[in-house]
N, C-alpha and C. Protein backbone atom coordinates (compact mmCIF):
# COMPACT_ATOMS: atom_id res chain seq x y z
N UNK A 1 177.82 147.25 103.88
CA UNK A 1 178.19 145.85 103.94
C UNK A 1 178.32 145.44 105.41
N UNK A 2 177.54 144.11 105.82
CA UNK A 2 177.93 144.04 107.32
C UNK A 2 179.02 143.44 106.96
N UNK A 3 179.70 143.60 108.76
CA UNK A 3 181.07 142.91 108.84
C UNK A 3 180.58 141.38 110.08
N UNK A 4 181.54 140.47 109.73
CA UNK A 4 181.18 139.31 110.60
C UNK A 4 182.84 139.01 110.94
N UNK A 5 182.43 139.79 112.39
CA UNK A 5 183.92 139.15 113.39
C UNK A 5 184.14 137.80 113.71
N UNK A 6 184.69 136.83 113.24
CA UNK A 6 184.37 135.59 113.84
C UNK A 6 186.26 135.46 114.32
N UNK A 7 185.38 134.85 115.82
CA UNK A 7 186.60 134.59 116.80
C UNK A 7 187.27 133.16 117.01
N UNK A 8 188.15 132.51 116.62
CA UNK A 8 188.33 131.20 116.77
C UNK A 8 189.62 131.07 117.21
N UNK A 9 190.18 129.65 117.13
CA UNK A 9 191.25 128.97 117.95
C UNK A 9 191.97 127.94 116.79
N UNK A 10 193.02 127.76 116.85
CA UNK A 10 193.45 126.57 116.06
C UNK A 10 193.30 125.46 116.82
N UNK A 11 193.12 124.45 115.85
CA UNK A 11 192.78 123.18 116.68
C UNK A 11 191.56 123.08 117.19
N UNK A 12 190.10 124.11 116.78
CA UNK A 12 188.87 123.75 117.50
C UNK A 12 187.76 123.14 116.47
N UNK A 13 187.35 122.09 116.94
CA UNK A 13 186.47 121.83 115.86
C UNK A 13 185.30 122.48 115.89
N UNK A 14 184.94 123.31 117.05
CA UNK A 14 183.51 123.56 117.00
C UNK A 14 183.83 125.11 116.15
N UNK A 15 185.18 125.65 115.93
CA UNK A 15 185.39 126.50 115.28
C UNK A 15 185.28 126.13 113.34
N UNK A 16 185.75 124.85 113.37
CA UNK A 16 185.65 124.59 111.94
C UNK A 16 184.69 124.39 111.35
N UNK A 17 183.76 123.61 112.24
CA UNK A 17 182.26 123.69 111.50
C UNK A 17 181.44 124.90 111.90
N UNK A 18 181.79 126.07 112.36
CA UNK A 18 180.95 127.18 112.34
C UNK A 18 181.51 128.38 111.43
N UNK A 19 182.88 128.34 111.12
CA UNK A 19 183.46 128.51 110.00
C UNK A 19 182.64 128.45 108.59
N UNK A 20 182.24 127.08 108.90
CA UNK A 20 181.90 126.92 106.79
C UNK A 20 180.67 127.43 106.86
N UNK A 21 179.71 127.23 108.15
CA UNK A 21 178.45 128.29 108.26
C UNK A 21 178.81 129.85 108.12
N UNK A 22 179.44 130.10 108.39
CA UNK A 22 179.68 131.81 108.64
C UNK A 22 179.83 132.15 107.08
N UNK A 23 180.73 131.49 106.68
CA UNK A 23 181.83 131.35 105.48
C UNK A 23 180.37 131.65 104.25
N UNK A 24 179.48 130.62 104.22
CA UNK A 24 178.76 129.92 103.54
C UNK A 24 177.25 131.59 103.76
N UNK A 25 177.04 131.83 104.78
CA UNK A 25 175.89 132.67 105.13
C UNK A 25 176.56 134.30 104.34
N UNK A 26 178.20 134.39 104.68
CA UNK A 26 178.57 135.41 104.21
C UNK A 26 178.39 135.77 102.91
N UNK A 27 178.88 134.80 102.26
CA UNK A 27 179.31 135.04 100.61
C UNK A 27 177.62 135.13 100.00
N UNK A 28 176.25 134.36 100.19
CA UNK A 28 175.39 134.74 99.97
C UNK A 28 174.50 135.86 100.00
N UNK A 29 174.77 136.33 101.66
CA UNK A 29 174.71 138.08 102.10
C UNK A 29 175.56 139.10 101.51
N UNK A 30 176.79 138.57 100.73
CA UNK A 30 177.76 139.93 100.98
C UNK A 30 178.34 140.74 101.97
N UNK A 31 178.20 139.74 102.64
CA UNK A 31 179.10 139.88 104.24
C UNK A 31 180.57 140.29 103.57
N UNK A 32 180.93 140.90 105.14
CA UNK A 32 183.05 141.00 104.93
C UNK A 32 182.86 139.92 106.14
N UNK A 33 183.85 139.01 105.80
CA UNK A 33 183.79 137.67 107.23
C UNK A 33 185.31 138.55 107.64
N UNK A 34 186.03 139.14 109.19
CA UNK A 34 186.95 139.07 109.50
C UNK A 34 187.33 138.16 110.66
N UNK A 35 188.48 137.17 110.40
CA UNK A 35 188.89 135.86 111.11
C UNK A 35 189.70 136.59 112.63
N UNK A 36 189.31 136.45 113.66
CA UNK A 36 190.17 136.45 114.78
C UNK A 36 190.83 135.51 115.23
N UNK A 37 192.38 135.04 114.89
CA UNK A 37 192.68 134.02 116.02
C UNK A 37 193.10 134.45 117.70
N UNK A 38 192.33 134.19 118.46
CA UNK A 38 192.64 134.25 119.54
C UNK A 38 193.32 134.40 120.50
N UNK A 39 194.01 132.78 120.16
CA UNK A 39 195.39 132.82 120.68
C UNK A 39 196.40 133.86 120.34
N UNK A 40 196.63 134.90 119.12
CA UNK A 40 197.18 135.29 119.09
C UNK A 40 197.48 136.60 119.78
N UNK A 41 196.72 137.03 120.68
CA UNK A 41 196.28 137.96 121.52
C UNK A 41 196.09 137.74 123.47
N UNK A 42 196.64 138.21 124.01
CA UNK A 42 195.95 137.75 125.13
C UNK A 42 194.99 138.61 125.47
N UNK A 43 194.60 139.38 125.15
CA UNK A 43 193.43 140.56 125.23
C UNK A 43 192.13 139.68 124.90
N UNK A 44 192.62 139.13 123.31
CA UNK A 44 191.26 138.10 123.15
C UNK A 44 191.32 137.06 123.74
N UNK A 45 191.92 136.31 124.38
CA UNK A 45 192.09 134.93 125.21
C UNK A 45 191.53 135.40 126.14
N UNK A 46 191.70 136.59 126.62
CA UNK A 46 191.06 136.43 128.34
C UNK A 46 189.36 136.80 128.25
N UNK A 47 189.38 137.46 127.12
CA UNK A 47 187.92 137.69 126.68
C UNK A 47 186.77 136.45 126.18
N UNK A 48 187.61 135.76 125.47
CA UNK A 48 186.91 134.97 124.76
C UNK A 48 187.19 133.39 125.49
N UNK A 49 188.56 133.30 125.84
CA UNK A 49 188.81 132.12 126.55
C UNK A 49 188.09 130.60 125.60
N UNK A 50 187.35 130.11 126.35
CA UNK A 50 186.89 128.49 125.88
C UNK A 50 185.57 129.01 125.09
N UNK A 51 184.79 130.15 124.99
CA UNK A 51 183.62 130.34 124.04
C UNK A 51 183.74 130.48 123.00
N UNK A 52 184.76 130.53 122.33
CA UNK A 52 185.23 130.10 121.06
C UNK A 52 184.38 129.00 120.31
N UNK A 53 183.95 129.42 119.12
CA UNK A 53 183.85 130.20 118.42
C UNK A 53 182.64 131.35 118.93
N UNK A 54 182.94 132.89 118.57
CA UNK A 54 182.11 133.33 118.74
C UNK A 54 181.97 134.45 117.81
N UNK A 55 180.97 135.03 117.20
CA UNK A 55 180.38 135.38 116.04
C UNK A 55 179.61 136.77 116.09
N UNK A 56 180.30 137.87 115.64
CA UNK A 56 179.86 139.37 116.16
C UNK A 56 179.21 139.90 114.65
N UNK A 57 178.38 140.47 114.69
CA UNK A 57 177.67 141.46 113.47
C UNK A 57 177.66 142.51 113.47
N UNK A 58 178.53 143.53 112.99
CA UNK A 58 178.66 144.84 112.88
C UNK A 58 179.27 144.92 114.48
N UNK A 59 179.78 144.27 115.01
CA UNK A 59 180.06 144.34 116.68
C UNK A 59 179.43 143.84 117.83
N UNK A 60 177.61 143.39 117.37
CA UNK A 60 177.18 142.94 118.22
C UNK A 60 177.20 141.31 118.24
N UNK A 61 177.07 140.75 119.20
CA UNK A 61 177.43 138.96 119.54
C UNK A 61 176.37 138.78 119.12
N UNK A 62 176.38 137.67 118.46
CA UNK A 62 175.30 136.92 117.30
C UNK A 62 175.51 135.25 117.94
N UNK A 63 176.66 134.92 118.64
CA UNK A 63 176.31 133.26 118.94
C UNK A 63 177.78 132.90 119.39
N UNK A 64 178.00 132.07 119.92
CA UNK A 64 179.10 131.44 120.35
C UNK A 64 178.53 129.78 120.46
N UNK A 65 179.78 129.41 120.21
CA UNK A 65 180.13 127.89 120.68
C UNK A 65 179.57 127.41 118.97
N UNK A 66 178.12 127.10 119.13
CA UNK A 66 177.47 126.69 117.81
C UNK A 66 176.94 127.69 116.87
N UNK A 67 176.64 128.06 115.49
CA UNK A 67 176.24 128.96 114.59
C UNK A 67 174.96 128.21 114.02
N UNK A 68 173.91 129.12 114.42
CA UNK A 68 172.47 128.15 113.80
C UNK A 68 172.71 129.03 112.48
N UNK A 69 172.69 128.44 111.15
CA UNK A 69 172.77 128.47 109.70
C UNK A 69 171.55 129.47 109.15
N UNK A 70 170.41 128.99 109.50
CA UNK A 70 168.96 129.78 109.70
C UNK A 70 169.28 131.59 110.53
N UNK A 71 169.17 131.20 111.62
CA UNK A 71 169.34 132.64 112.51
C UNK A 71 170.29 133.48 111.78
N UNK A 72 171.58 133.17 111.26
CA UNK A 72 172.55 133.98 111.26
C UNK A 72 172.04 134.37 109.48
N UNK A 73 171.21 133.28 108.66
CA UNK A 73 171.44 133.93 107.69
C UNK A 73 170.20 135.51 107.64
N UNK A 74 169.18 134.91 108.49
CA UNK A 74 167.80 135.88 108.88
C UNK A 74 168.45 137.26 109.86
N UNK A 75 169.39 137.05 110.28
CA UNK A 75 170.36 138.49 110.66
C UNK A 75 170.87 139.40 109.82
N UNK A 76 171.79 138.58 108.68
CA UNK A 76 172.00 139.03 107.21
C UNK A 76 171.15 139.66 106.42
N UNK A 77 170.01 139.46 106.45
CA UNK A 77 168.70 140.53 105.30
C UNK A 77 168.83 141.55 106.06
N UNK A 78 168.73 141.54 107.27
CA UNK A 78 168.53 142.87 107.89
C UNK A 78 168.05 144.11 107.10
């Protein structure tokens, strides 16, 4: 099963609409989606800072800021 790290912020919108993409690409793949909030870390704040949202596959970075719906689901067949 891949895993999909997705890194976000409260309060970001570019996190909420890449959310329902992730959300939406997962459940069709059989993805595990795991949610990072950010802020709750300063390890991930200093890492991730303002590129939020950003979107890992099995660990590797798949996209930040925006989630193209297409790409991420053509990552998923793998």
């Amino acid at each position: 099963m891949t895993r999909i790290d997705f890194y976000e912020r409260q309060g970001c919108h570019l996190c909420d609409d890449a959310l329902k993409v992730v959300l939406a690409a997962a459940a069709a793949a059989g993805a595990e989606v795991v949610r990072h909030d950010i802020d709750a870390s300063p390890e991930l704040q200093a890492r991730y800072g303002e590129l939020v949202p950003v979107v890992e596959l099995d660990g590797v970075q798949h996209s930040q800021w925006f989630v193209d719906a297409g790409r991420l689901r053509a990552a998923l067949i793998r």
